[in-house]
PDB file of N, CA and C in Angstrom:
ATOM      1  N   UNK A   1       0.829  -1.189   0.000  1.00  0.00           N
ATOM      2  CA  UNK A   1       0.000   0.000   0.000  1.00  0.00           C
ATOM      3  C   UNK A   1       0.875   1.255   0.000  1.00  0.00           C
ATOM      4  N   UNK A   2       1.819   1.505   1.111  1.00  0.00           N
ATOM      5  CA  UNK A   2       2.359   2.561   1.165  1.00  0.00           C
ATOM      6  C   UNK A   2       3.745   1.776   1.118  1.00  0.00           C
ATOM      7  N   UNK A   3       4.774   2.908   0.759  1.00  0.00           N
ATOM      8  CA  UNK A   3       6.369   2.413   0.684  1.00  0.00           C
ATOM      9  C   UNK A   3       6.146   2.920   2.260  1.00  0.00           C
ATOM     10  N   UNK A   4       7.662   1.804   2.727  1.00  0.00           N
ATOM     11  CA  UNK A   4       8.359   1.695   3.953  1.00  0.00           C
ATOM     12  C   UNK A   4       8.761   3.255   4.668  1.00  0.00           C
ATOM     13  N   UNK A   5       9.539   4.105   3.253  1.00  0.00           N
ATOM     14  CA  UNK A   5       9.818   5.519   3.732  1.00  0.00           C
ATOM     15  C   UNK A   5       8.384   6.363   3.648  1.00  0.00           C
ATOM     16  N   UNK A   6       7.503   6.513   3.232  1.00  0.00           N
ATOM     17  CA  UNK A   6       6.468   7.031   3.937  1.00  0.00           C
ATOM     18  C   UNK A   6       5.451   6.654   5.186  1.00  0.00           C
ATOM     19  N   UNK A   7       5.766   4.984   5.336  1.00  0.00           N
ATOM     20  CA  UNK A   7       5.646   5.112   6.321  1.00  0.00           C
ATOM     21  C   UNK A   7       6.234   4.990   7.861  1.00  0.00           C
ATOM     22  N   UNK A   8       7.487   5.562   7.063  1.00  0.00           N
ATOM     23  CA  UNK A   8       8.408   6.049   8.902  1.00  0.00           C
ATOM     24  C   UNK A   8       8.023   7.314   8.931  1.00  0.00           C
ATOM     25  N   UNK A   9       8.014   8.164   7.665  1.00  0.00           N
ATOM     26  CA  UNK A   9       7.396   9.571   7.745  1.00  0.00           C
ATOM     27  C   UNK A   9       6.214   9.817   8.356  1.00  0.00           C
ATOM     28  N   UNK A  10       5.357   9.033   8.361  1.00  0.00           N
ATOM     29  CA  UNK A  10       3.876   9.021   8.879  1.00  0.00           C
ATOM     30  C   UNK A  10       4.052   9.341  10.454  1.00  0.00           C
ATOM     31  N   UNK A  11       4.768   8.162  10.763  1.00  0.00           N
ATOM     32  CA  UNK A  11       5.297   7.599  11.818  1.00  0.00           C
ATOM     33  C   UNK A  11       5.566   8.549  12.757  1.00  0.00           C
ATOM     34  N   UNK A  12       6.990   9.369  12.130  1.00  0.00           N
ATOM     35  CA  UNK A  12       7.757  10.468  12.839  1.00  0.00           C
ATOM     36  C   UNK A  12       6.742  11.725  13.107  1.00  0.00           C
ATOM     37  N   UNK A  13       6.069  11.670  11.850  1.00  0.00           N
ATOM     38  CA  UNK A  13       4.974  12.954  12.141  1.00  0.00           C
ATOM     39  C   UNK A  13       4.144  13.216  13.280  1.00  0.00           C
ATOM     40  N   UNK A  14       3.413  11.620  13.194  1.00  0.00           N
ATOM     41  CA  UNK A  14       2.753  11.426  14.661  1.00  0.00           C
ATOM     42  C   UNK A  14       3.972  11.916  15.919  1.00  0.00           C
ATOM     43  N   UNK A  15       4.762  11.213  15.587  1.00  0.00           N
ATOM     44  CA  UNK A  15       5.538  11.693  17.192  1.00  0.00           C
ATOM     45  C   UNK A  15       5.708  12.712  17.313  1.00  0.00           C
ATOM     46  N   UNK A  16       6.354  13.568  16.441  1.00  0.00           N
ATOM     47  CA  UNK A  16       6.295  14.792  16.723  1.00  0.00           C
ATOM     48  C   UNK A  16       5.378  15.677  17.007  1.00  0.00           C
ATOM     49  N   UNK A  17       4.052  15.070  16.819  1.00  0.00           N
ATOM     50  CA  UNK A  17       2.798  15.720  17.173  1.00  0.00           C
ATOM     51  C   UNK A  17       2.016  15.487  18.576  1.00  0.00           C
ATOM     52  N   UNK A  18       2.632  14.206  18.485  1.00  0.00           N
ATOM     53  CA  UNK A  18       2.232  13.825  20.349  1.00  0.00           C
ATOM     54  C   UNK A  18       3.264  14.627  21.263  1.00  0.00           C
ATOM     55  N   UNK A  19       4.640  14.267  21.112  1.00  0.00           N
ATOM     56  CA  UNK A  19       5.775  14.998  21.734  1.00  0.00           C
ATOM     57  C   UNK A  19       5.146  16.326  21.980  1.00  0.00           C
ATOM     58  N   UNK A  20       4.881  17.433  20.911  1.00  0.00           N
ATOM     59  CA  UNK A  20       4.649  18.985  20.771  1.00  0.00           C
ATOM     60  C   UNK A  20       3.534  19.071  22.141  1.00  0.00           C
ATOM     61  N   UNK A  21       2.632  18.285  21.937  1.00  0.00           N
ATOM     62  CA  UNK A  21       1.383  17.962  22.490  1.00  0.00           C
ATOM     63  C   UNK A  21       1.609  17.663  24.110  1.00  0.00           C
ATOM     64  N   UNK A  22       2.819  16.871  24.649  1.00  0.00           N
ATOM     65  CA  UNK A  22       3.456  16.910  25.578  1.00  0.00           C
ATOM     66  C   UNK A  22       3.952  17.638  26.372  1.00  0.00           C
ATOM     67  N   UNK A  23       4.783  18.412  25.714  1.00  0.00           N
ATOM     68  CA  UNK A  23       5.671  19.518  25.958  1.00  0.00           C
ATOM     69  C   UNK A  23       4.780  20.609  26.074  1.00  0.00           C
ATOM     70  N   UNK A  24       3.641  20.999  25.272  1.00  0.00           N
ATOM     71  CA  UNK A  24       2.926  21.900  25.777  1.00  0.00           C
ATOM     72  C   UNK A  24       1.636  21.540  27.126  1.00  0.00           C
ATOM     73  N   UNK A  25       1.550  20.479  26.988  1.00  0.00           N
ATOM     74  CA  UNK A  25       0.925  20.056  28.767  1.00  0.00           C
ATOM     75  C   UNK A  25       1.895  20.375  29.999  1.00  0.00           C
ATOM     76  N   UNK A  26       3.451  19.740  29.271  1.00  0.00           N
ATOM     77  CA  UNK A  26       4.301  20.132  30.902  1.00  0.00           C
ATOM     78  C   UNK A  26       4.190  21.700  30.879  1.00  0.00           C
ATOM     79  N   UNK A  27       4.360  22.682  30.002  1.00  0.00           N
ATOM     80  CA  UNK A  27       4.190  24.053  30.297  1.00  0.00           C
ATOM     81  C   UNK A  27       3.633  24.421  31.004  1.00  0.00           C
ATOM     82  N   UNK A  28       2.163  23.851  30.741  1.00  0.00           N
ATOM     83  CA  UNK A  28       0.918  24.040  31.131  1.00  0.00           C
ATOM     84  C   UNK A  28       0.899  24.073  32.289  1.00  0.00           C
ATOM     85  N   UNK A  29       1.240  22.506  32.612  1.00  0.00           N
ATOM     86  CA  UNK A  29       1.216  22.022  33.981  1.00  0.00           C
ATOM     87  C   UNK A  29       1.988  22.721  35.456  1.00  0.00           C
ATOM     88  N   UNK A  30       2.183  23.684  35.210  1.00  0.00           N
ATOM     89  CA  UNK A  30       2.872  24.753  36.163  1.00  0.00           C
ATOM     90  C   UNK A  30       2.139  25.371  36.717  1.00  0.00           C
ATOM     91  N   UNK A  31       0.738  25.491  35.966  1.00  0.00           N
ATOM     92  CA  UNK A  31      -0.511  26.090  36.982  1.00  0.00           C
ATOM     93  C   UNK A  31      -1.537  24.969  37.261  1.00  0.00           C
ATOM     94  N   UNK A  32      -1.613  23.932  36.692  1.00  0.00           N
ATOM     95  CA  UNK A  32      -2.831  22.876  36.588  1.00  0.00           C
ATOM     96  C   UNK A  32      -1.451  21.326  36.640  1.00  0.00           C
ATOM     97  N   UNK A  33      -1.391  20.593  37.886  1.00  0.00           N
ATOM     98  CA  UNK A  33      -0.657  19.268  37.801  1.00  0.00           C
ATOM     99  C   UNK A  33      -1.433  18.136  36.848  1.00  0.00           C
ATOM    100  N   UNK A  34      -2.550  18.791  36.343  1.00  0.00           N
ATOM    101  CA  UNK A  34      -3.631  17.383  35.509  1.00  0.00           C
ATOM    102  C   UNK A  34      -2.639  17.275  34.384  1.00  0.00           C
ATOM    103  N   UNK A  35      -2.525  18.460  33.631  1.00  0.00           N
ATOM    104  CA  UNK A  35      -1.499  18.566  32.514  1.00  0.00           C
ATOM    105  C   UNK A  35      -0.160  17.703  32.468  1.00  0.00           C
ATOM    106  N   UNK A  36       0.158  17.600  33.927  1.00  0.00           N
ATOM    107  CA  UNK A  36       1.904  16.525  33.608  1.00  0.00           C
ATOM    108  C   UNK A  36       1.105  15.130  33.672  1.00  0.00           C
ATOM    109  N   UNK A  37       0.156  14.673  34.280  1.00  0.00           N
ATOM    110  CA  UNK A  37      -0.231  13.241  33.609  1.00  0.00           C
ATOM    111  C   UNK A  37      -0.738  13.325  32.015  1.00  0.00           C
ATOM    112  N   UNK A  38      -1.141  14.700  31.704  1.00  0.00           N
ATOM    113  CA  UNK A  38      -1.461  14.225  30.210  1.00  0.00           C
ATOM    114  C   UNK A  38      -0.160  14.513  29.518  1.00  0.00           C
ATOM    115  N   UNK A  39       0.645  14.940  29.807  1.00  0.00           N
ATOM    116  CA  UNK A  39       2.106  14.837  28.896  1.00  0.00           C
ATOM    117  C   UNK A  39       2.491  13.774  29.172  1.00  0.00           C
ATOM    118  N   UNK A  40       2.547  13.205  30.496  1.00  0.00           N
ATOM    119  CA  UNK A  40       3.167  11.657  30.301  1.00  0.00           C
ATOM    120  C   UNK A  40       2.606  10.446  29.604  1.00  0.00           C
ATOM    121  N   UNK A  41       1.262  10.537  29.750  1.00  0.00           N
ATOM    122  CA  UNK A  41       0.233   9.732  28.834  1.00  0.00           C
ATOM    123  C   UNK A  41       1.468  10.393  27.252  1.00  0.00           C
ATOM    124  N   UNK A  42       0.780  11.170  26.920  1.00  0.00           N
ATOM    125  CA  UNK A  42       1.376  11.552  25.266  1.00  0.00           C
ATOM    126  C   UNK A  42       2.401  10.874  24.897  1.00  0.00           C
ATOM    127  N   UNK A  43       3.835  10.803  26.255  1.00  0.00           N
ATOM    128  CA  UNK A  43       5.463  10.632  25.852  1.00  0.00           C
ATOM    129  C   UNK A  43       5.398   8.795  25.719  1.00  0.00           C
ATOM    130  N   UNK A  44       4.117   8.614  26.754  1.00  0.00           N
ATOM    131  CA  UNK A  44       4.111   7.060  26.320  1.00  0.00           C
ATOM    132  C   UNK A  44       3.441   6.648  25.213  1.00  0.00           C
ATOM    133  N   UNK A  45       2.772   7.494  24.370  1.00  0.00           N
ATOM    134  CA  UNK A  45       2.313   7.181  23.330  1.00  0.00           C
ATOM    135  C   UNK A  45       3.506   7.579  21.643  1.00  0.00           C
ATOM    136  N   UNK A  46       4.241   8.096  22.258  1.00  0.00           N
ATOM    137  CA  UNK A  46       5.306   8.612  21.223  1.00  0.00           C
ATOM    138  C   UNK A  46       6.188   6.882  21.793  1.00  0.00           C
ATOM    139  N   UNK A  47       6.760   6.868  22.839  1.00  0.00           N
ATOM    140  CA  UNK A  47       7.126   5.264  22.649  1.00  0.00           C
ATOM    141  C   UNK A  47       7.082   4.274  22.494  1.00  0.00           C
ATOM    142  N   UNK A  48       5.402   4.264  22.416  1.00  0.00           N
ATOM    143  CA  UNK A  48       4.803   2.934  21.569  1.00  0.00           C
ATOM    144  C   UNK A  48       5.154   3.013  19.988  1.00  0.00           C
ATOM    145  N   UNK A  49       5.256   4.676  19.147  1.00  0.00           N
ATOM    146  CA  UNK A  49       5.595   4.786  18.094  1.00  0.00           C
ATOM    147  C   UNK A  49       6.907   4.507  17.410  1.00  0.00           C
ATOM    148  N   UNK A  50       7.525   4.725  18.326  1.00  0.00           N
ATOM    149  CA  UNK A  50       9.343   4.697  18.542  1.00  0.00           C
ATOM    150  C   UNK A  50       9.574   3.142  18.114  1.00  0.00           C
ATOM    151  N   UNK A  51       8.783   2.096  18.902  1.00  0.00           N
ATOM    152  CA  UNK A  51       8.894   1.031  18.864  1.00  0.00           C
ATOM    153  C   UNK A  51       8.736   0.393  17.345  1.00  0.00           C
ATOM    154  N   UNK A  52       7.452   0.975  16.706  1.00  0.00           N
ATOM    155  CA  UNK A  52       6.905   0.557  15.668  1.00  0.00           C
ATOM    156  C   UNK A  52       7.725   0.938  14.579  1.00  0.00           C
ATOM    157  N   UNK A  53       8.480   2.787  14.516  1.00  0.00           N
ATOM    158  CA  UNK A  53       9.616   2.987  13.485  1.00  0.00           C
ATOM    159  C   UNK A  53      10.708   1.955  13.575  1.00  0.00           C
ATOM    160  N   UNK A  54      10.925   1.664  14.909  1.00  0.00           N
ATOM    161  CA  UNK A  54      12.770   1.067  14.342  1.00  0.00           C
ATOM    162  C   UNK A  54      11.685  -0.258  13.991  1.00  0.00           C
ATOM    163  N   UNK A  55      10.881  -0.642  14.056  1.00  0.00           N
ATOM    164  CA  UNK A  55      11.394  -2.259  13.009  1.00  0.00           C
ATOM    165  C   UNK A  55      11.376  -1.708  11.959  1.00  0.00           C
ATOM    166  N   UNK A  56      11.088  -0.458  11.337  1.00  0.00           N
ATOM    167  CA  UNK A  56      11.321   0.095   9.539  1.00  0.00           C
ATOM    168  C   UNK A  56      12.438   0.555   9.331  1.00  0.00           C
ATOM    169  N   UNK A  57      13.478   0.999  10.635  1.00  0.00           N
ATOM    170  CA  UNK A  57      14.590   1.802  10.312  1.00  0.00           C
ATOM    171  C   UNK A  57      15.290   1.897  11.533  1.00  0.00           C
ATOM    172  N   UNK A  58      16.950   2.615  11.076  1.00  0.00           N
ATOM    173  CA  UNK A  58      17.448   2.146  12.446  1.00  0.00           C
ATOM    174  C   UNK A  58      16.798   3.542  13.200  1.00  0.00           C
ATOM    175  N   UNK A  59      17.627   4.110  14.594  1.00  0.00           N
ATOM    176  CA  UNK A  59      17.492   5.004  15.423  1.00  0.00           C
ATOM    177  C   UNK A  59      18.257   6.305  14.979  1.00  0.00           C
ATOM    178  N   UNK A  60      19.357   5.806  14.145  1.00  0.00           N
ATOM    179  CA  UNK A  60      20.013   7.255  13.829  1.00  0.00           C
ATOM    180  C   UNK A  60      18.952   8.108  12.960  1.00  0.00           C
ATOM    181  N   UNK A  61      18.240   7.366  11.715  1.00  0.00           N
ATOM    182  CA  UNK A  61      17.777   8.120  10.979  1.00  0.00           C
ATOM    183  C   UNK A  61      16.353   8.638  11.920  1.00  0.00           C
ATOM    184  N   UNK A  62      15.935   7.988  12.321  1.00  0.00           N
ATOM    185  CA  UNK A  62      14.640   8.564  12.919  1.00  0.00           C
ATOM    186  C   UNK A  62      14.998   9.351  13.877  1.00  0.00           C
ATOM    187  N   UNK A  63      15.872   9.352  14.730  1.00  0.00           N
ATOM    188  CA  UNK A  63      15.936  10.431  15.853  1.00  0.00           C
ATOM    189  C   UNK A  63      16.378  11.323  15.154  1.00  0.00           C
ATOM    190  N   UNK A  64      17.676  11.618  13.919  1.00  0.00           N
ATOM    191  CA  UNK A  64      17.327  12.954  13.696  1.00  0.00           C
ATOM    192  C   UNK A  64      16.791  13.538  12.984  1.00  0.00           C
ATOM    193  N   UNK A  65      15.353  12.622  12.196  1.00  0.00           N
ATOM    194  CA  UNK A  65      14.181  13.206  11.934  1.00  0.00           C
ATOM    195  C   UNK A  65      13.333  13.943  12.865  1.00  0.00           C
ATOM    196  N   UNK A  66      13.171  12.907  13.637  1.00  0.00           N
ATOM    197  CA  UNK A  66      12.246  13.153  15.262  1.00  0.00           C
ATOM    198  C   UNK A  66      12.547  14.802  15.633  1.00  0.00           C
ATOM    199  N   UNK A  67      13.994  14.705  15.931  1.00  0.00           N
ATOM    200  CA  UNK A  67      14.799  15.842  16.490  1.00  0.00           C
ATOM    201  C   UNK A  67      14.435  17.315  15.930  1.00  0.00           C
ATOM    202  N   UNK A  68      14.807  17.435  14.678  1.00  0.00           N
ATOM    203  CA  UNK A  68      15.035  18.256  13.553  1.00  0.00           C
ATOM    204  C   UNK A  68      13.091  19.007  13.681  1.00  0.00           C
ATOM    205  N   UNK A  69      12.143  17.898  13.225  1.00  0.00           N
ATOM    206  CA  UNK A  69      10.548  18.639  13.144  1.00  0.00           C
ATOM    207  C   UNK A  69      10.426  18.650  14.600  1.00  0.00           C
ATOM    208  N   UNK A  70      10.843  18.079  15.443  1.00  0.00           N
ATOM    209  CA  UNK A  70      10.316  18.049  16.924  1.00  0.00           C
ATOM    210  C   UNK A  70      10.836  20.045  17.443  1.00  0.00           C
ATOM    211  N   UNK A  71      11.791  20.010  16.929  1.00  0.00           N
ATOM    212  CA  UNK A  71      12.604  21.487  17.704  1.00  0.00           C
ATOM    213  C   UNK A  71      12.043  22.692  16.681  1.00  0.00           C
ATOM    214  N   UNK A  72      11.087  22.393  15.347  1.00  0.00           N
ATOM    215  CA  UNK A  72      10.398  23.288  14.701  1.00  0.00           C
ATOM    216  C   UNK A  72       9.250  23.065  15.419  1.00  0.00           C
ATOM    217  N   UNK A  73       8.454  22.689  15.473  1.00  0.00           N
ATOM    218  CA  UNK A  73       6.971  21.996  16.218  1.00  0.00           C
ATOM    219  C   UNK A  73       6.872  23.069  17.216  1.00  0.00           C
ATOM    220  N   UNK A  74       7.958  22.339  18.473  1.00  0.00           N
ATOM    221  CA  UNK A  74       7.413  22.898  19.474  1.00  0.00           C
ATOM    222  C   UNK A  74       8.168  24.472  19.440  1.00  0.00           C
ATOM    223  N   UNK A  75       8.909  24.867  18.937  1.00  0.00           N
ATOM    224  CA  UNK A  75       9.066  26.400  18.845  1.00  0.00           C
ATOM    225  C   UNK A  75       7.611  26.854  17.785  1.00  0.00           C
ATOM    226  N   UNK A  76       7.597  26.339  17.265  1.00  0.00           N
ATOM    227  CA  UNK A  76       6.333  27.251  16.507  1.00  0.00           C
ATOM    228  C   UNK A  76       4.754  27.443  17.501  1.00  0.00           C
ATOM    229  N   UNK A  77       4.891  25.848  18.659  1.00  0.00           N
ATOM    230  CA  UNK A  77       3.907  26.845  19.553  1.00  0.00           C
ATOM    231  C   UNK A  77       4.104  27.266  20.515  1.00  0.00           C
ATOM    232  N   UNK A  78       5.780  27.064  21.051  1.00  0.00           N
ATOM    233  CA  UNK A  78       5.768  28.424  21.646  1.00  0.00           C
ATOM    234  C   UNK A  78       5.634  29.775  21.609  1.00  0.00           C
ATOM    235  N   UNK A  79       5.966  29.809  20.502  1.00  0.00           N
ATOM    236  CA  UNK A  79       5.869  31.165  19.590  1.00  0.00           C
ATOM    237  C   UNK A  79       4.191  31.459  19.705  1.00  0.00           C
ATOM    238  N   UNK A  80       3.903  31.019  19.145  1.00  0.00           N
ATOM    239  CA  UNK A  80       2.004  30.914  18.489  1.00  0.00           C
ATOM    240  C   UNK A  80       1.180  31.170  19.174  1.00  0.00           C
ATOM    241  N   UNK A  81       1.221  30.074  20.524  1.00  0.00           N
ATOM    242  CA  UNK A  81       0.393  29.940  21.745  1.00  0.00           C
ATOM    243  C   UNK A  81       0.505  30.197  22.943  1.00  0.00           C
ATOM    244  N   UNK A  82       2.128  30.014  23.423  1.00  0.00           N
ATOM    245  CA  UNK A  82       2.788  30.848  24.450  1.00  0.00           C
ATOM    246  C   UNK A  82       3.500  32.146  24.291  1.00  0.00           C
ATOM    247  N   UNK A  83       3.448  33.100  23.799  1.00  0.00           N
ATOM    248  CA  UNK A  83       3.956  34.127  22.994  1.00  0.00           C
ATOM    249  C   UNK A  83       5.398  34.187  23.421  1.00  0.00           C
ATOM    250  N   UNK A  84       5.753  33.256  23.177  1.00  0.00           N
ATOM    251  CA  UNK A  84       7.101  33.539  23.614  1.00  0.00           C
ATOM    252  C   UNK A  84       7.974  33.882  22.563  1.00  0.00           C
ATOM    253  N   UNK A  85       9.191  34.650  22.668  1.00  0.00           N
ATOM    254  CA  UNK A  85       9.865  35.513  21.408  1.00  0.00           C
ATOM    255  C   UNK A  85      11.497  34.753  21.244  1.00  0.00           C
ATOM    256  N   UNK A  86      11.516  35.058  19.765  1.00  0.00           N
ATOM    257  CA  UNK A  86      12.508  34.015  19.411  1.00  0.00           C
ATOM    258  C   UNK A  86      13.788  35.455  19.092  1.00  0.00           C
ATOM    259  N   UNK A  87      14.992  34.980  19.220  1.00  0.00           N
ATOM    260  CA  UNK A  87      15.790  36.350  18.752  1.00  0.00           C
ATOM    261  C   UNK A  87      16.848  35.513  17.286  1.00  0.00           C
ATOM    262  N   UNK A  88      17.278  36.426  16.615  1.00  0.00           N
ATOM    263  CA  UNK A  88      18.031  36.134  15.542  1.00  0.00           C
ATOM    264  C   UNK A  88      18.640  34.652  15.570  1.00  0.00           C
ATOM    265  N   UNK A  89      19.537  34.621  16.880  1.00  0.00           N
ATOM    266  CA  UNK A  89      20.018  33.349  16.834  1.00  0.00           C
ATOM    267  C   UNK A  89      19.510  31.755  17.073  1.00  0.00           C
ATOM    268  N   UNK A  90      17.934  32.128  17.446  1.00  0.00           N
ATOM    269  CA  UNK A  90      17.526  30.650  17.061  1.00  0.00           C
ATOM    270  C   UNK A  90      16.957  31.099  15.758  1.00  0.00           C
ATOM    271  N   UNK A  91      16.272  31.957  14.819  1.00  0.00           N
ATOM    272  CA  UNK A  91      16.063  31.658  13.846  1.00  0.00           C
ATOM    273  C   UNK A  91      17.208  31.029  12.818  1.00  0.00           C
ATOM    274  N   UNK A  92      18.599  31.215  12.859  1.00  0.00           N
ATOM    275  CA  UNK A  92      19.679  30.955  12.068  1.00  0.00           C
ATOM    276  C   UNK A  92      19.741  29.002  12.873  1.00  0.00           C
ATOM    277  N   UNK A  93      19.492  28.959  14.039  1.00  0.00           N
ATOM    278  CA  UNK A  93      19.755  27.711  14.573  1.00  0.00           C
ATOM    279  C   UNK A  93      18.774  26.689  13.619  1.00  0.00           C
ATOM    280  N   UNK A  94      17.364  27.396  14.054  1.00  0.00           N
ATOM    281  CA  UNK A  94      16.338  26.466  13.921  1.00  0.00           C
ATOM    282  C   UNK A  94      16.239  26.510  12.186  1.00  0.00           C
ATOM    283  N   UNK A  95      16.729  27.145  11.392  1.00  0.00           N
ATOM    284  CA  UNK A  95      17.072  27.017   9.767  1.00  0.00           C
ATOM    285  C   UNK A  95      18.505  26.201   9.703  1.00  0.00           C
ATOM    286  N   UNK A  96      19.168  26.013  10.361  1.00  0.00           N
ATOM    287  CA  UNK A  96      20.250  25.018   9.949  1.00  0.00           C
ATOM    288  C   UNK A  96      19.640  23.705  10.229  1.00  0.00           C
ATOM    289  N   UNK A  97      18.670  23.574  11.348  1.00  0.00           N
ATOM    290  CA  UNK A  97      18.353  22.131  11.475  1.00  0.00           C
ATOM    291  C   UNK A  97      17.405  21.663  10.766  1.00  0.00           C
ATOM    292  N   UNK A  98      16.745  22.836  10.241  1.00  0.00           N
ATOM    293  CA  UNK A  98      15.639  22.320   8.967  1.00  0.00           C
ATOM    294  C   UNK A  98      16.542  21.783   7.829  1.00  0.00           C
ATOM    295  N   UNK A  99      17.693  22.814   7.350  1.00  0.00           N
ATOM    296  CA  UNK A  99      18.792  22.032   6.369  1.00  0.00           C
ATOM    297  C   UNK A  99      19.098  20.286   6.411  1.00  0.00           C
ATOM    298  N   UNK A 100      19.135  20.242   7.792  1.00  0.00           N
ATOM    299  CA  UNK A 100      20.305  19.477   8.404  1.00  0.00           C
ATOM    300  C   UNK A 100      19.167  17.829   8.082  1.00  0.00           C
ATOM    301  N   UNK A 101      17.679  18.244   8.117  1.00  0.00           N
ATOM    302  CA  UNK A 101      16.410  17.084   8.223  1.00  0.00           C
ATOM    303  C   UNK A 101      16.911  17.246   6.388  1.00  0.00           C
ATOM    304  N   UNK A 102      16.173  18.329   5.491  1.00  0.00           N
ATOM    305  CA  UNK A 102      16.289  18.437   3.982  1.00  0.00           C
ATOM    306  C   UNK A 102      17.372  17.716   3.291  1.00  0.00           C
ATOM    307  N   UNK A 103      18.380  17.828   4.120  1.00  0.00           N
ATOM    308  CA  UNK A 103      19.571  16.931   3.547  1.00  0.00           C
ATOM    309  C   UNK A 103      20.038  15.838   3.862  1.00  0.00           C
ATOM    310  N   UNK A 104      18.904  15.174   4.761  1.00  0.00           N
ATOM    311  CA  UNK A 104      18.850  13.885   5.350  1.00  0.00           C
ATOM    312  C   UNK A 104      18.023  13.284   4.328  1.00  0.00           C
ATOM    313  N   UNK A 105      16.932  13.846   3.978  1.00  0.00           N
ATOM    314  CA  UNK A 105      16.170  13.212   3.076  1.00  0.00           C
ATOM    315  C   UNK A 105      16.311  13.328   2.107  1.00  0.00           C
ATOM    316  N   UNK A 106      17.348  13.798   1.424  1.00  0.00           N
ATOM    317  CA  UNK A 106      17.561  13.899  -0.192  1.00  0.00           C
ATOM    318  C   UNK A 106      18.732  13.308  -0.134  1.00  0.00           C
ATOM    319  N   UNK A 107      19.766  12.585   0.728  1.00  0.00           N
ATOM    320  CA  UNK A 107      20.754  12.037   0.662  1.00  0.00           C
ATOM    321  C   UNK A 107      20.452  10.209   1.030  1.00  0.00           C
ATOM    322  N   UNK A 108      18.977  10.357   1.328  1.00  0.00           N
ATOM    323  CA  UNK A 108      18.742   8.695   1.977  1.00  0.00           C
ATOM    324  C   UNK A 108      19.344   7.725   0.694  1.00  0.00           C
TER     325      UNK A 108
END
């Protein structure tokens, strides 16, 4: 149905969407403790996923897929939803690691 590399892509997407989803509960959870059980629920649902990528691939390539959209993700809602402000030097950071995913996947 689907090739193998779309579906680790699928894969990674989800995690990075549960992870984001995580990370913005622990934020959260600084005024409301309900929030750190729902980030931990989430991080165990990103390691049930974890499990399911490596039988498609090893750990290098997926973690620094994972890595790379995971550190765009959740800066974009910090930015978005926590207004929090980014200065020159993570925009130059967080564009080298978008490179760094782009040239992971055009070199597979």
């Amino acid at each position: 149905m689907f090739s193998s590399y779309v579906v680790i892509i699928l894969y990674v997407l989800a995690i990075v969407s549960l992870e984001t989803c995580a990370m913005s509960c622990f934020k959260t959870s600084i005024d409301d403790w309900r929030f750190f059980l729902l980030g931990v629920f989430f991080y165990s649902l990103v390691g049930l996923l974890l499990v399911q990528t490596f039988k498609l691939t090893g750990m290098a390539f997926t973690n620094a897929l994972w890595s790379g959209l995971s550190v765009m993700a959740t800066t974009t809602v910090g930015v978005l939803y926590f207004k929090e402000k980014l200065h020159l030097h993570d925009y130059l950071a967080i564009a080298m690691i978008g490179g760094g995913v782009l040239i992971l996947k055009f070199t597979d």
